[in-house]
N, C-alpha and C. Protein backbone atom coordinates (compact mmCIF):
# COMPACT_ATOMS: atom_id res chain seq x y z
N UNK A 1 0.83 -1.18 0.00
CA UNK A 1 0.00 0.00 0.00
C UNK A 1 0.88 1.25 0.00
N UNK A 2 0.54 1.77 -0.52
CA UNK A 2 1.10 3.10 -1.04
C UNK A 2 1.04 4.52 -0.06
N UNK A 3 1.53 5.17 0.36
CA UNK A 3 1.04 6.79 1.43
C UNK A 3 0.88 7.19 0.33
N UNK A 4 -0.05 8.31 0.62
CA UNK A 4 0.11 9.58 0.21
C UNK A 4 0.74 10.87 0.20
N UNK A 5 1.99 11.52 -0.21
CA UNK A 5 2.95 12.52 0.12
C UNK A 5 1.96 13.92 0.01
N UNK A 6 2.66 14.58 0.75
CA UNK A 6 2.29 16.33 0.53
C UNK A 6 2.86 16.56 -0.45
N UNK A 7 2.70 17.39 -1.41
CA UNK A 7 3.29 18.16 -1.97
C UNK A 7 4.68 18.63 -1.63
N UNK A 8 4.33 18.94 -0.65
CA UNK A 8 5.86 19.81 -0.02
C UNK A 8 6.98 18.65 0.27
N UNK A 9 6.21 17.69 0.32
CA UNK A 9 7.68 16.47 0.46
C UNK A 9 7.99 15.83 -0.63
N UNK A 10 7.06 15.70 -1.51
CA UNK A 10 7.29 15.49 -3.22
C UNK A 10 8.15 16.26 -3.80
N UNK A 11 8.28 17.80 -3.40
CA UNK A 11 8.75 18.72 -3.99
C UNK A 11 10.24 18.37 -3.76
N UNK A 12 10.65 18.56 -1.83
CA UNK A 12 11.55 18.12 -0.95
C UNK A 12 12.39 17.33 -1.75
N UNK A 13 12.06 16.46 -2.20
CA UNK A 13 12.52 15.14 -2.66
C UNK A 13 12.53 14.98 -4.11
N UNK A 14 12.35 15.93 -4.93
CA UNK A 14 12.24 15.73 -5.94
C UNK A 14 13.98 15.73 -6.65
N UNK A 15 14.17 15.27 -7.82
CA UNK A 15 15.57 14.85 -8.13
C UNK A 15 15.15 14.34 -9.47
N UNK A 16 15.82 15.03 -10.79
CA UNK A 16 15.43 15.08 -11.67
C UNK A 16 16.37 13.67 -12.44
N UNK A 17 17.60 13.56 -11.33
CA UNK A 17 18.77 12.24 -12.20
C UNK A 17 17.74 10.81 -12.03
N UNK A 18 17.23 10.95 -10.65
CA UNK A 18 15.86 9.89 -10.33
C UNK A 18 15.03 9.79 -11.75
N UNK A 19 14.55 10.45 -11.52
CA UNK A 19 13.38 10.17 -12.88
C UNK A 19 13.60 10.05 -13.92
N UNK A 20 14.99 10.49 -13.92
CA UNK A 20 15.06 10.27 -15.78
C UNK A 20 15.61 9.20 -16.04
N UNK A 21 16.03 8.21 -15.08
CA UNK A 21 16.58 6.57 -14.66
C UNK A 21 15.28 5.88 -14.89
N UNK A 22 13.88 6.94 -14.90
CA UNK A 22 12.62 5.63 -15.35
C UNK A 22 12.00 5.37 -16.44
N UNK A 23 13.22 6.68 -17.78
CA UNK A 23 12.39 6.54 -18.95
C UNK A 23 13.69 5.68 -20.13
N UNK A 24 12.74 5.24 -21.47
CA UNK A 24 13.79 4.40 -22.15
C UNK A 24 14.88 5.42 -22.26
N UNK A 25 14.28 6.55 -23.15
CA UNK A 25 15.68 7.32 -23.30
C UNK A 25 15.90 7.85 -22.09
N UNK A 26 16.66 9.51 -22.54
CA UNK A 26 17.36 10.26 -21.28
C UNK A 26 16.97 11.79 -21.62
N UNK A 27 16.79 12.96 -20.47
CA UNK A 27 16.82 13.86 -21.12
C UNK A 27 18.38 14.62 -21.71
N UNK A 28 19.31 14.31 -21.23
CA UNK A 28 20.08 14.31 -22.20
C UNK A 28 20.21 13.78 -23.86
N UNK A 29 19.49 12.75 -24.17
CA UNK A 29 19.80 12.36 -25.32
C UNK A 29 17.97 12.15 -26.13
N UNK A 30 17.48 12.83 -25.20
CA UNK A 30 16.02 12.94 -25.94
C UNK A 30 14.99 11.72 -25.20
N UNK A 31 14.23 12.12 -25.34
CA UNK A 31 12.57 11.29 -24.80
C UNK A 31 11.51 11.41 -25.67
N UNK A 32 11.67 9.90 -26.52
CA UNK A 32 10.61 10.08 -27.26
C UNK A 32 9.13 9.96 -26.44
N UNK A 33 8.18 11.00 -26.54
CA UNK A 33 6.82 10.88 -25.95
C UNK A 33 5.91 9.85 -26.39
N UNK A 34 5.95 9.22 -27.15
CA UNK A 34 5.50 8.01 -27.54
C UNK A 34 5.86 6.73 -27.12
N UNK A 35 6.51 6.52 -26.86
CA UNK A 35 7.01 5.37 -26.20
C UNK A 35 7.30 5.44 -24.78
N UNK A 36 7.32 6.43 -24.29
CA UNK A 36 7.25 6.95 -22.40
C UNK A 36 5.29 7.27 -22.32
N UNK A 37 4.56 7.69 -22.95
CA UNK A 37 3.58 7.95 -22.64
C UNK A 37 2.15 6.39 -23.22
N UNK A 38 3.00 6.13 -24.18
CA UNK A 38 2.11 5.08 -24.86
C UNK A 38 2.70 3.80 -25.12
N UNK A 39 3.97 3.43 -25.56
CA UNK A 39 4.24 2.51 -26.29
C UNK A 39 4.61 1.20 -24.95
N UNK A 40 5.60 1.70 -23.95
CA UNK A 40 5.93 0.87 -22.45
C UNK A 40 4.97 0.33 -21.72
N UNK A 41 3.44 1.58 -22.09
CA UNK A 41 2.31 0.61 -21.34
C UNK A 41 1.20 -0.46 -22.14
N UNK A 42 2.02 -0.84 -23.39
CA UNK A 42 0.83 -1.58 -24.43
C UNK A 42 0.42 -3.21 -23.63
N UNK A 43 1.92 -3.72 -22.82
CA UNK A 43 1.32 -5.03 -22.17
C UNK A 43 0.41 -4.96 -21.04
N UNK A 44 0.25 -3.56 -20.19
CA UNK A 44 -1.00 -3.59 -19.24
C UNK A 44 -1.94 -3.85 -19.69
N UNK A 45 -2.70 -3.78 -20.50
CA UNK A 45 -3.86 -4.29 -20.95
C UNK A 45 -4.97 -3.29 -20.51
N UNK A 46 -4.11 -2.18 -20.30
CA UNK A 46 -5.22 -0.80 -19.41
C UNK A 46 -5.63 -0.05 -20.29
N UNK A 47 -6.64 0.78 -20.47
CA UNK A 47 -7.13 1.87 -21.05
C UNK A 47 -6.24 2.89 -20.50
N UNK A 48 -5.83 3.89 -21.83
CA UNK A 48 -4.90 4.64 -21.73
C UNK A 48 -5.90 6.23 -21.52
N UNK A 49 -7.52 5.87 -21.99
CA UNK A 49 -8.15 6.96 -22.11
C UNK A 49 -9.34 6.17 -22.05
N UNK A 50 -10.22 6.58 -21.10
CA UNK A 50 -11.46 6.98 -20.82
C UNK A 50 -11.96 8.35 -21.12
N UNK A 51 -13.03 8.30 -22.13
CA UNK A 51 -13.88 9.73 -22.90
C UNK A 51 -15.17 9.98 -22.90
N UNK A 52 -15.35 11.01 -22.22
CA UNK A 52 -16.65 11.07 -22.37
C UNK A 52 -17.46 12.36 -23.23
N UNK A 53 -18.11 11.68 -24.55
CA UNK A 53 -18.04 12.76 -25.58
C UNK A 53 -19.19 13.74 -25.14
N UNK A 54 -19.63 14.91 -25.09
CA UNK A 54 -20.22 15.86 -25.36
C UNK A 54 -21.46 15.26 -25.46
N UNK A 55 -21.95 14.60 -25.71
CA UNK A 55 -23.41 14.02 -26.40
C UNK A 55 -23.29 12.68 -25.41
N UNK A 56 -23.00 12.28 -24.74
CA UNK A 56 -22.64 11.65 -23.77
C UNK A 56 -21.96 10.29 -23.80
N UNK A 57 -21.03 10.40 -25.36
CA UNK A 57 -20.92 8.67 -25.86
C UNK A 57 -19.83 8.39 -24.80
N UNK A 58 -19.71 7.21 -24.56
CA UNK A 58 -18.17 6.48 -23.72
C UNK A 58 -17.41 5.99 -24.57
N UNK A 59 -15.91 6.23 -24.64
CA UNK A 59 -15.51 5.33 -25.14
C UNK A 59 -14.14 5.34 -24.66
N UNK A 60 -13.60 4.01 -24.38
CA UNK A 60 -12.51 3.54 -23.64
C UNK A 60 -11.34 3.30 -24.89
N UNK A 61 -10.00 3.65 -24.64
CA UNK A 61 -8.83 3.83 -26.17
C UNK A 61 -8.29 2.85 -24.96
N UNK A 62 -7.68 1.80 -25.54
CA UNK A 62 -6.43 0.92 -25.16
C UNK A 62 -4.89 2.04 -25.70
N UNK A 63 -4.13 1.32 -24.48
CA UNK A 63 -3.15 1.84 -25.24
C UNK A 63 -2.38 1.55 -26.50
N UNK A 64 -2.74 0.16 -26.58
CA UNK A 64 -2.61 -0.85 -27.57
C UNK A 64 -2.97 -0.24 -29.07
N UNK A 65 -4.57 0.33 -28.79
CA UNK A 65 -5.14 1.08 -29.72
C UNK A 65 -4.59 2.57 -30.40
N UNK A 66 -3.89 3.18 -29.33
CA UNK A 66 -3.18 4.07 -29.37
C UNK A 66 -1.70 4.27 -30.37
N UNK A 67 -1.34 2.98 -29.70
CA UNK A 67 0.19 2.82 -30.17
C UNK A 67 -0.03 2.44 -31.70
N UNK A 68 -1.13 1.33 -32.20
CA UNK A 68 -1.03 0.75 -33.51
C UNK A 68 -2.08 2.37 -34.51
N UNK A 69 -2.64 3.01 -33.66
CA UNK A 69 -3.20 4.41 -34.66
C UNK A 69 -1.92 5.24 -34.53
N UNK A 70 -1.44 5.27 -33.81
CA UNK A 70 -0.34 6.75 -34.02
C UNK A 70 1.03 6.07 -34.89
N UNK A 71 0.95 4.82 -34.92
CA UNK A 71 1.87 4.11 -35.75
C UNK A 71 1.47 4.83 -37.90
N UNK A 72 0.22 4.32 -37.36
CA UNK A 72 -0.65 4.71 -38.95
C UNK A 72 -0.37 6.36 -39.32
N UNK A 73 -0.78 6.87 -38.26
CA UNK A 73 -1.08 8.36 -38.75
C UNK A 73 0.73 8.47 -39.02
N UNK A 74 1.82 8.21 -38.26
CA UNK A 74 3.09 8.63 -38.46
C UNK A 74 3.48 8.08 -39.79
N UNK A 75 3.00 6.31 -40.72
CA UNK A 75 3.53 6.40 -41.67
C UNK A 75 2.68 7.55 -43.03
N UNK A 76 1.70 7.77 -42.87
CA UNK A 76 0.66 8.58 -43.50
C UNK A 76 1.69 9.81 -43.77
N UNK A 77 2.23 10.11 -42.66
CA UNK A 77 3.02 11.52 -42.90
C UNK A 77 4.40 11.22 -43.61
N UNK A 78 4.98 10.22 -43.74
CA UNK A 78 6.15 10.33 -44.13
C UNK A 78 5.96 9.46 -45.53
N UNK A 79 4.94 9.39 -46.08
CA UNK A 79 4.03 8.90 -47.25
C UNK A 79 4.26 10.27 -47.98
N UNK A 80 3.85 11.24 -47.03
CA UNK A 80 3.62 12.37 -47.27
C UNK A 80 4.88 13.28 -47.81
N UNK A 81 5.88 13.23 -47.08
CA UNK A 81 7.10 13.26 -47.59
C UNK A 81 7.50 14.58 -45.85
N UNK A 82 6.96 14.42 -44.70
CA UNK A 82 6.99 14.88 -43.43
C UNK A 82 8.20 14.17 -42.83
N UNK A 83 9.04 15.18 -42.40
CA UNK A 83 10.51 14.43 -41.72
C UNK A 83 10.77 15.06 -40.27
N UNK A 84 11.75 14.97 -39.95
CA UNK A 84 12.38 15.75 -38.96
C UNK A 84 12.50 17.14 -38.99
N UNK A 85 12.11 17.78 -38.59
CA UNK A 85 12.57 19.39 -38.64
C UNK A 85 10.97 20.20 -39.04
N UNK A 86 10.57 18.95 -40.00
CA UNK A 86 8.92 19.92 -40.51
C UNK A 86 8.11 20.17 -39.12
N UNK A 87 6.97 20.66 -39.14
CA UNK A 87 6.09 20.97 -38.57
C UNK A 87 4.74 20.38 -38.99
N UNK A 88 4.23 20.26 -38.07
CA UNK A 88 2.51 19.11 -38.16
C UNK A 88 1.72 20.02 -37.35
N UNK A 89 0.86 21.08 -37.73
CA UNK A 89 -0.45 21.30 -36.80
C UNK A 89 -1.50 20.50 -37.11
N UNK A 90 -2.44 20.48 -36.40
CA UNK A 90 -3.68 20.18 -36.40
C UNK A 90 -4.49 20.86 -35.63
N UNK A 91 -6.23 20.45 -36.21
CA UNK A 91 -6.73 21.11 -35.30
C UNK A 91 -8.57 20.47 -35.41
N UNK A 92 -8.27 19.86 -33.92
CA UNK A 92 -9.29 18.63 -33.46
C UNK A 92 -9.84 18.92 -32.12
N UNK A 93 -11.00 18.74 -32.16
CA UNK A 93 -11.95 18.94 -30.46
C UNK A 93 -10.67 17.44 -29.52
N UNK A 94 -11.49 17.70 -28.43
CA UNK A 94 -10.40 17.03 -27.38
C UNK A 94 -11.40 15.65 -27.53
N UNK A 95 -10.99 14.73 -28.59
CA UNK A 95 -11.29 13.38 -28.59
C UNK A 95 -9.93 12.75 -29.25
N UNK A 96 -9.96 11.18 -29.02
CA UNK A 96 -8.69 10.41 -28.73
C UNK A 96 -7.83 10.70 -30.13
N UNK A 97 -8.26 10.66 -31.44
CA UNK A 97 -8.02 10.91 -32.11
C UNK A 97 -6.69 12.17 -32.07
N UNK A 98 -6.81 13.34 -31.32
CA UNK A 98 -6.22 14.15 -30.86
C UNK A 98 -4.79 13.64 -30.74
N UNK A 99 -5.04 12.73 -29.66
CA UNK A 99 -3.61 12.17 -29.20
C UNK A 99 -3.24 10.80 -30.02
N UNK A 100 -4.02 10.52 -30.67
CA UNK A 100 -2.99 9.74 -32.65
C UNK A 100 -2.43 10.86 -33.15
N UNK A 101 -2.76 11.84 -33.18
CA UNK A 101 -2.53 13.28 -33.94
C UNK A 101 -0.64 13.37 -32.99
N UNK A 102 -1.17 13.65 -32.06
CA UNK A 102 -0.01 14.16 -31.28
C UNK A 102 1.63 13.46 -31.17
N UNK A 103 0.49 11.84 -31.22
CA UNK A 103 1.82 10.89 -30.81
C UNK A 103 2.55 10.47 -32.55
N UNK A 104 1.68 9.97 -33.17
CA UNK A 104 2.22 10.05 -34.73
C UNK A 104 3.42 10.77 -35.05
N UNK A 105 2.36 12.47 -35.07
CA UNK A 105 3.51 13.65 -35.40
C UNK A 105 5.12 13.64 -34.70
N UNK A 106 4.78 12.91 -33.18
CA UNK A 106 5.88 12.54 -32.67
C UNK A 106 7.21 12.01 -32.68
N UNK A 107 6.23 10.64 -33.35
CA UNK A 107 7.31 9.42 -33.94
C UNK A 107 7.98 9.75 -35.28
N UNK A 108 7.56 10.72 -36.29
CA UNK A 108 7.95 11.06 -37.69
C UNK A 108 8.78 11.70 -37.27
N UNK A 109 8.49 12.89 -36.27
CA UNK A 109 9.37 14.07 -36.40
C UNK A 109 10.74 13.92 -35.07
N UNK A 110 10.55 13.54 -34.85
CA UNK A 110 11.83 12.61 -33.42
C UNK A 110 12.70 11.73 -34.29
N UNK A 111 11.86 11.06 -35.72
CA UNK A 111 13.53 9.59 -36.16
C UNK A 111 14.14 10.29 -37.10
């Protein structure tokens, strides 16, 4: 079982060489957000997003679901002829789709 910290002892204790010992890369040598936010948790078997649309639909995104759409949308862009250095806006209401948008653009523009 887990405590709960204050803030003020989270803060206390905070240590940035710690945390960056919990991601694949480093912030020295880059952190891809796709693979720290989506790709490490595809064997939990957890929903990465619970949504609840405007009109009241539910719908639960695996991360699984996540990782194999932002896979798609990233080769789409480099189909496209989208590399490193370009720029990707978009512009989408806050449904999951959003974050295929986000993590895609990620993976193209990070290799």
């Amino acid at each position: 079982m887990t405590t709960k910290q204050t803030y003020a002892a989270v803060r206390d204790d905070f240590d940035l060489a710690k945390i960056d010992t919990t991601f694949e890369g480093s912030f020295s040598d880059g952190v891809n957000a796709c693979i720290e936010c989506c790709d490490r948790h595809v064997s939990s078997g957890r929903a990465a997003l619970n949504w609840i649309g405007s009109d009241g639909e539910l719908r639960s995104v695996s991360y699984e679901y996540l990782k194999e759409q932002s896979a798609c949308f990233a080769n789409m862009l480099k189909a496209q002829g989208v590399g490193p250095g370009d720029r990707v806006a978009c512009l989408l209401p806050r449904v999951s789709e959003l974050l295929v948008t986000m993590l895609g653009s990620g993976l193209v523009l990070a290799s």
